[in-house]
Each structure stands twice: as structure tokens, then as C-alpha cells.
N, C-alpha and C. Protein backbone atom coordinates (compact mmCIF):
# COMPACT_ATOMS: atom_id res chain seq x y z
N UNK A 1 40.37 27.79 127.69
CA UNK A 1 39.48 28.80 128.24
C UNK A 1 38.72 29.52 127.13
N UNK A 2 39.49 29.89 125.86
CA UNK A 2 38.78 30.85 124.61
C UNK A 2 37.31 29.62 124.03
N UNK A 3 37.95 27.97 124.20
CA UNK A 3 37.30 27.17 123.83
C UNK A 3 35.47 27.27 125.09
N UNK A 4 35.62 27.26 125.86
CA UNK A 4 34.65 27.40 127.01
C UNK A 4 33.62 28.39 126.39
N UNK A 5 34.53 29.56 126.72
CA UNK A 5 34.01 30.53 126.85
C UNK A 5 32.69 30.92 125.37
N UNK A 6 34.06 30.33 124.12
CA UNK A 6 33.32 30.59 122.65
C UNK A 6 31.69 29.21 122.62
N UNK A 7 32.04 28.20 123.66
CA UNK A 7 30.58 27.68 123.58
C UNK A 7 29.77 27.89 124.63
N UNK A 8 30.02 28.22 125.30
CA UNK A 8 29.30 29.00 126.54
C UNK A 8 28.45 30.53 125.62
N UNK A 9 29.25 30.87 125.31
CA UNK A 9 28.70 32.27 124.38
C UNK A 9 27.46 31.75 123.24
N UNK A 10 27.46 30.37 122.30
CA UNK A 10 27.62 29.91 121.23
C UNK A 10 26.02 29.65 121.68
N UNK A 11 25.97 29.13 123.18
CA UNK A 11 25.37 29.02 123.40
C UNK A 11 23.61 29.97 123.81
N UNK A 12 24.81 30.96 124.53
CA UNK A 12 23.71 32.27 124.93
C UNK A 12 23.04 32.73 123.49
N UNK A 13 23.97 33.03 122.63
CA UNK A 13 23.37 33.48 121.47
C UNK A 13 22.14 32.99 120.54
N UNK A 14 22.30 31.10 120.32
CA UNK A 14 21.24 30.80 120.10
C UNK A 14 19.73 30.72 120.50
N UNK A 15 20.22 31.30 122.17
CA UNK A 15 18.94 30.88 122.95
C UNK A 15 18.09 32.50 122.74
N UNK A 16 19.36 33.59 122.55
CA UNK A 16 18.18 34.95 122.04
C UNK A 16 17.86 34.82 120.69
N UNK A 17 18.83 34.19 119.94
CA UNK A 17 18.17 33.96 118.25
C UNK A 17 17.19 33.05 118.55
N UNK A 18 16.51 31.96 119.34
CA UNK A 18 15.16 31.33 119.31
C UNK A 18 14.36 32.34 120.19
N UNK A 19 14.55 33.31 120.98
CA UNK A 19 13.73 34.39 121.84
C UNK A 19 13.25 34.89 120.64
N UNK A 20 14.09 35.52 119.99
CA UNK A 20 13.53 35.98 119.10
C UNK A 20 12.63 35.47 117.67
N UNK A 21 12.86 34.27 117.32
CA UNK A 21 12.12 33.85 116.30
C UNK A 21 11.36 32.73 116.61
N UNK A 22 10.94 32.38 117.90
CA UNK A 22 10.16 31.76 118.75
C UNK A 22 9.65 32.58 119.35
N UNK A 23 9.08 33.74 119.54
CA UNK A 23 8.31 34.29 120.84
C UNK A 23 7.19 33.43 121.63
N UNK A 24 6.51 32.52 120.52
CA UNK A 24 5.45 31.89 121.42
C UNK A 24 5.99 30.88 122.29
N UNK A 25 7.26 30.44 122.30
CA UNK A 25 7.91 29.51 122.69
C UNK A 25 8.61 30.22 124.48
N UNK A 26 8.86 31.14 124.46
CA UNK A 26 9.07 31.73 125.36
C UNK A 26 8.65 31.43 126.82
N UNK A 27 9.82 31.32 127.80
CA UNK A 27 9.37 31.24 129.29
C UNK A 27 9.95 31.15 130.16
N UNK A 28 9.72 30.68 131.09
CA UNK A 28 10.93 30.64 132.37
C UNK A 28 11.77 30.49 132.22
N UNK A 29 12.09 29.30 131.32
CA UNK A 29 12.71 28.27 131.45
C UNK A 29 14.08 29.13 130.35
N UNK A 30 13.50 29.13 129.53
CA UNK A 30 14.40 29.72 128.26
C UNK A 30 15.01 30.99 129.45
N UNK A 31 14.29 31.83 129.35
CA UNK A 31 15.19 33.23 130.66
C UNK A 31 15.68 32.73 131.37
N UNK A 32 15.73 31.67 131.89
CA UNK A 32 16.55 31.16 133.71
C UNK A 32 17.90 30.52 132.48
N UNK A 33 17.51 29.62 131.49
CA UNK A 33 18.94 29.61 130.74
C UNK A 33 19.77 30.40 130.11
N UNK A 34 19.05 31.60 129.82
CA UNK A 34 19.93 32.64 129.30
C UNK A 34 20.49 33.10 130.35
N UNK A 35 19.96 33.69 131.47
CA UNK A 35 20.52 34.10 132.73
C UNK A 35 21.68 33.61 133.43
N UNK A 36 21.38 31.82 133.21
CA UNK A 36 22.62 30.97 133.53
C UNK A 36 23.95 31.51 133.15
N UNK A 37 23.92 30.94 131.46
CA UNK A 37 24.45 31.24 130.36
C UNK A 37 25.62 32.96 131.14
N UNK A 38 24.58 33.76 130.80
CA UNK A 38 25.13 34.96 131.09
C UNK A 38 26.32 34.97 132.27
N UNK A 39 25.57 34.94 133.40
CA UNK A 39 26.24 34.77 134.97
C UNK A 39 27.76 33.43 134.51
N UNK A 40 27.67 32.95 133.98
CA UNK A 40 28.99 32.01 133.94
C UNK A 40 30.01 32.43 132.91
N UNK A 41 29.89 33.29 131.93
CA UNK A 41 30.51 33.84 130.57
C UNK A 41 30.85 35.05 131.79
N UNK A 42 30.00 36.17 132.49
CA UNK A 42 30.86 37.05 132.97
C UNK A 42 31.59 36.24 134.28
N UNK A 43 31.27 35.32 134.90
CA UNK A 43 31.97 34.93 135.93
C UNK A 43 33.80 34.65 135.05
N UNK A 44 34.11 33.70 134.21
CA UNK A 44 34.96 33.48 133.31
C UNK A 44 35.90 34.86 133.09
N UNK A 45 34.90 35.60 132.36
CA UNK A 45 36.14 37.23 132.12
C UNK A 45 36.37 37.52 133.41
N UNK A 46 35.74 37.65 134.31
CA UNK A 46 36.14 38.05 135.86
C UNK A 46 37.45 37.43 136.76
N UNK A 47 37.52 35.87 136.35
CA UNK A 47 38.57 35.52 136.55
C UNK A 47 39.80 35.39 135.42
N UNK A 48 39.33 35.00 134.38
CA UNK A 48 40.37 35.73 133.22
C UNK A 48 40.15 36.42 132.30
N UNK A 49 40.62 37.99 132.57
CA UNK A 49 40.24 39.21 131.94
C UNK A 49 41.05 39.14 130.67
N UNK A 50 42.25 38.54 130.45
CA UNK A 50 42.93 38.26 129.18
C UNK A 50 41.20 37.88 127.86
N UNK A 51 40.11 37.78 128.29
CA UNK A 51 39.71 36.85 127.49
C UNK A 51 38.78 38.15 126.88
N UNK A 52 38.62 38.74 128.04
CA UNK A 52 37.68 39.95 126.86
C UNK A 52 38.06 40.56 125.71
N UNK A 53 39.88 40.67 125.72
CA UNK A 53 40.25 40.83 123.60
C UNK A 53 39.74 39.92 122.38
N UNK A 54 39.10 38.32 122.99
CA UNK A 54 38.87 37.66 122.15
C UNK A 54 37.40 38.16 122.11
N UNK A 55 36.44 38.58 122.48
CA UNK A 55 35.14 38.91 122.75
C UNK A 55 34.85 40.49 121.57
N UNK A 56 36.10 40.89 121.31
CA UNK A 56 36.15 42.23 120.42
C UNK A 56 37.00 41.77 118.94
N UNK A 57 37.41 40.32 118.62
CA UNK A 57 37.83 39.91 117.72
C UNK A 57 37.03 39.56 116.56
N UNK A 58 37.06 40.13 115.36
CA UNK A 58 35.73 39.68 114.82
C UNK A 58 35.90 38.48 114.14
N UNK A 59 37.15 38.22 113.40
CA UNK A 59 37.22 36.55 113.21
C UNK A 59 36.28 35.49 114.36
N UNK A 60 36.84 35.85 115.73
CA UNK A 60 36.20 35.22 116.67
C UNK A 60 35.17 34.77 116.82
N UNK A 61 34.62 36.02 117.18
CA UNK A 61 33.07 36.51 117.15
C UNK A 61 32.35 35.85 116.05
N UNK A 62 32.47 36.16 114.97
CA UNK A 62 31.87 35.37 113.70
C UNK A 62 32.02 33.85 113.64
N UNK A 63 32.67 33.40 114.05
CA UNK A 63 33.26 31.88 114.33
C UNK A 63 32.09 31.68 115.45
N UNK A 64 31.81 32.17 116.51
CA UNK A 64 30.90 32.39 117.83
C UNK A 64 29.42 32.21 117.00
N UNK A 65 29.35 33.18 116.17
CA UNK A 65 27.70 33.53 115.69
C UNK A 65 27.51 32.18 114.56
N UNK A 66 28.42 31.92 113.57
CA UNK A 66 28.15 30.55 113.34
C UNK A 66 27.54 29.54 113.95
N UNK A 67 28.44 29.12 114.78
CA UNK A 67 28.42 27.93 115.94
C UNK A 67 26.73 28.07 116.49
N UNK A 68 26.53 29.77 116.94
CA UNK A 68 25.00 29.81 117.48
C UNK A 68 23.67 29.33 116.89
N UNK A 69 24.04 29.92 114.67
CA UNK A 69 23.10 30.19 114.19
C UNK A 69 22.77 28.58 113.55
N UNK A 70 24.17 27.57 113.96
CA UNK A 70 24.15 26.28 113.55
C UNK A 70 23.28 25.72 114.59
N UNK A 71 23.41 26.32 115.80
CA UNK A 71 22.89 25.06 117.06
C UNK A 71 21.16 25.74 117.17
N UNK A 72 20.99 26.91 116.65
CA UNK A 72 19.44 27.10 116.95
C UNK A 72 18.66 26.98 115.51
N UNK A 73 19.37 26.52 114.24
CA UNK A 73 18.87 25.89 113.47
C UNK A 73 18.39 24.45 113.80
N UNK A 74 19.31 24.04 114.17
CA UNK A 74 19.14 22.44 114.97
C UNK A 74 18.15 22.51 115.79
N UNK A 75 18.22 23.48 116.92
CA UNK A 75 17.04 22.95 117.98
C UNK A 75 15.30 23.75 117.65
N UNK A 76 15.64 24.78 116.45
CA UNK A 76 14.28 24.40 116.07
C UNK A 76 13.58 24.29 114.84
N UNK A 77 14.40 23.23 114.18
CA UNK A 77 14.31 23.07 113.29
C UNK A 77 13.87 23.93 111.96
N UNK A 78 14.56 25.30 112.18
CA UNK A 78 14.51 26.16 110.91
C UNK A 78 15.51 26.08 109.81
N UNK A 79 15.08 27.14 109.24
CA UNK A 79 16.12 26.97 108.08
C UNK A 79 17.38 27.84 108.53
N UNK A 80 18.16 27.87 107.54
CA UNK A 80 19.56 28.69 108.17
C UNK A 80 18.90 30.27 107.73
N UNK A 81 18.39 30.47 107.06
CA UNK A 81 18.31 31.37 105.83
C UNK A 81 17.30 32.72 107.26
N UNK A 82 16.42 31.70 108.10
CA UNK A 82 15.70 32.40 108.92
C UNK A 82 16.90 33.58 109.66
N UNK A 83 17.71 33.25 110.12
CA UNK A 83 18.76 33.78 110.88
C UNK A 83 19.85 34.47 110.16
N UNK A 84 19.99 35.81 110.62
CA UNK A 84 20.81 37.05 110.35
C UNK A 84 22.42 36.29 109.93
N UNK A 85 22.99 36.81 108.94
CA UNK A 85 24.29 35.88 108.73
C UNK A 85 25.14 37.09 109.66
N UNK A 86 24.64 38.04 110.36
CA UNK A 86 25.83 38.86 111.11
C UNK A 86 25.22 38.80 112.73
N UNK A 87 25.78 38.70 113.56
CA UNK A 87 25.28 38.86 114.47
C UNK A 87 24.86 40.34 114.80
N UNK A 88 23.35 40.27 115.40
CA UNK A 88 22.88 41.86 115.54
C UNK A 88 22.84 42.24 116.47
N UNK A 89 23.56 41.61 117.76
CA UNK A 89 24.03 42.31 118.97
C UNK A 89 26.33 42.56 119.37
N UNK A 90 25.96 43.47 120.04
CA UNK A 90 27.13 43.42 120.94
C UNK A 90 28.16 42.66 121.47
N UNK A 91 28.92 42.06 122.07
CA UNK A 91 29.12 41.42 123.35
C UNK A 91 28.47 41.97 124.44
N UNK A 92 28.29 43.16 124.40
CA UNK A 92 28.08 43.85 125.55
C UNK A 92 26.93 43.87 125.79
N UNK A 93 25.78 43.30 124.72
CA UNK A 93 24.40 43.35 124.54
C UNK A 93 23.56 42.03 125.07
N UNK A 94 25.00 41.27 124.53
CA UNK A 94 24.57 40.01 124.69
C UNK A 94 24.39 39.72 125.93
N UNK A 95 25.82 40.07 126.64
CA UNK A 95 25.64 39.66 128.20
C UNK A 95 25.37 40.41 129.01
N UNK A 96 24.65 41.61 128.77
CA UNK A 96 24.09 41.99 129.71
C UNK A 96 22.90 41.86 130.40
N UNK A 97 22.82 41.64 131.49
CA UNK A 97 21.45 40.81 132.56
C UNK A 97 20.26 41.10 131.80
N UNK A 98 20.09 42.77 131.47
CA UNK A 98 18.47 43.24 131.64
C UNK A 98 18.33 43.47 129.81
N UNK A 99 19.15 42.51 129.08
CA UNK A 99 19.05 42.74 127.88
C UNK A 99 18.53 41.32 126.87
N UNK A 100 16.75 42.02 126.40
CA UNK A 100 15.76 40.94 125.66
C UNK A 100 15.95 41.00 124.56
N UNK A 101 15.96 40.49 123.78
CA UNK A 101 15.86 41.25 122.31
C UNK A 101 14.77 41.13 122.27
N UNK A 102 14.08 41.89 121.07
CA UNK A 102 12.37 41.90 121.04
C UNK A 102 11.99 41.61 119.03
């Protein structure tokens, strides 16, 4: 489940690290996947709440923002160097519905 959840997350994260350093790239499509993304990471803590201590772990977490800043290097072909080596949101930022980064 920590495994799911950490690429399910791994995932959301890269898609606001390309929101953000893609803006022209931006669109439905990208928001309806973050939205996905979101709605299935809180569906998960909802049925196992054990999992939100790993979500406040920062070993974790950093292990999480890796994994992100590896997979949205990959999908758009930047450098690593473009992307923050700390993550600059929350958990709570991350998954929340009405939250863009700009």
C-alpha cells in the first residue's frame, strides 16, 4: 500500500513540477490527470488512514520527490538541475483539489 500510494503521489508531483515549468503546455488534459491522481491518493488514506504517518515522513517524502523530479525530467526532457532538489509543496498542498501552483 506505502508502495501505491508513494507512486501514485510520485506521480501527482511530477505532473505540478511540469504545470509549472511547462505553462505553455498546459490543459485539460494535464488538470483531469492531476485531479485523477489526487481523487485516488485521498481515496487510499480514506480507506487506510495508517498511511497518512508515511505522508509526514521526510525520509519518505524525499524518496517521493526524487522518484517525481526523475519521472518529469524524463517526460520533458529537462535537465535535473531545472527542478527544486526539495519539494516546495505540502502533502496537504499537493492534494488538495483547488491547489495550482503558479
Amino acid at each position: 500500500e506505502q508502495r501505491e500510494l508513494a507512486s501514485r503521489l510520485a506521480f501527482l508531483l511530477a505532473y505540478l513540477l511540469k504545470w509549472v515549468v511547462q505553462p505553455e503546455r498546459r490543459g485539460r488534459s494535464w488538470e483531469m490527470t492531476i485531479q485523477t491522481q489526487r481523487k485516488s491518493i485521498l481515496r487510499r488514506l480514506e480507506k487506510t488512514p495508517s498511511l497518512k504517518a508515511v505522508l509526514h515522513d521526510p525520509d519518505w517524502w524525499n524518496d517521493v520527490w526524487g522518484d517525481a523530479r526523475l519521472l518529469a525530467g524524463k517526460e520533458t526532457g529537462m535537465a535535473m538541475e531545472v527542478f527544486p532538489e526539495v519539494c516546495p509543496w505540502s502533502p496537504e498542498q499537493a492534494t488538495h483539489p483547488a491547489f495550482f501552483p503558479e
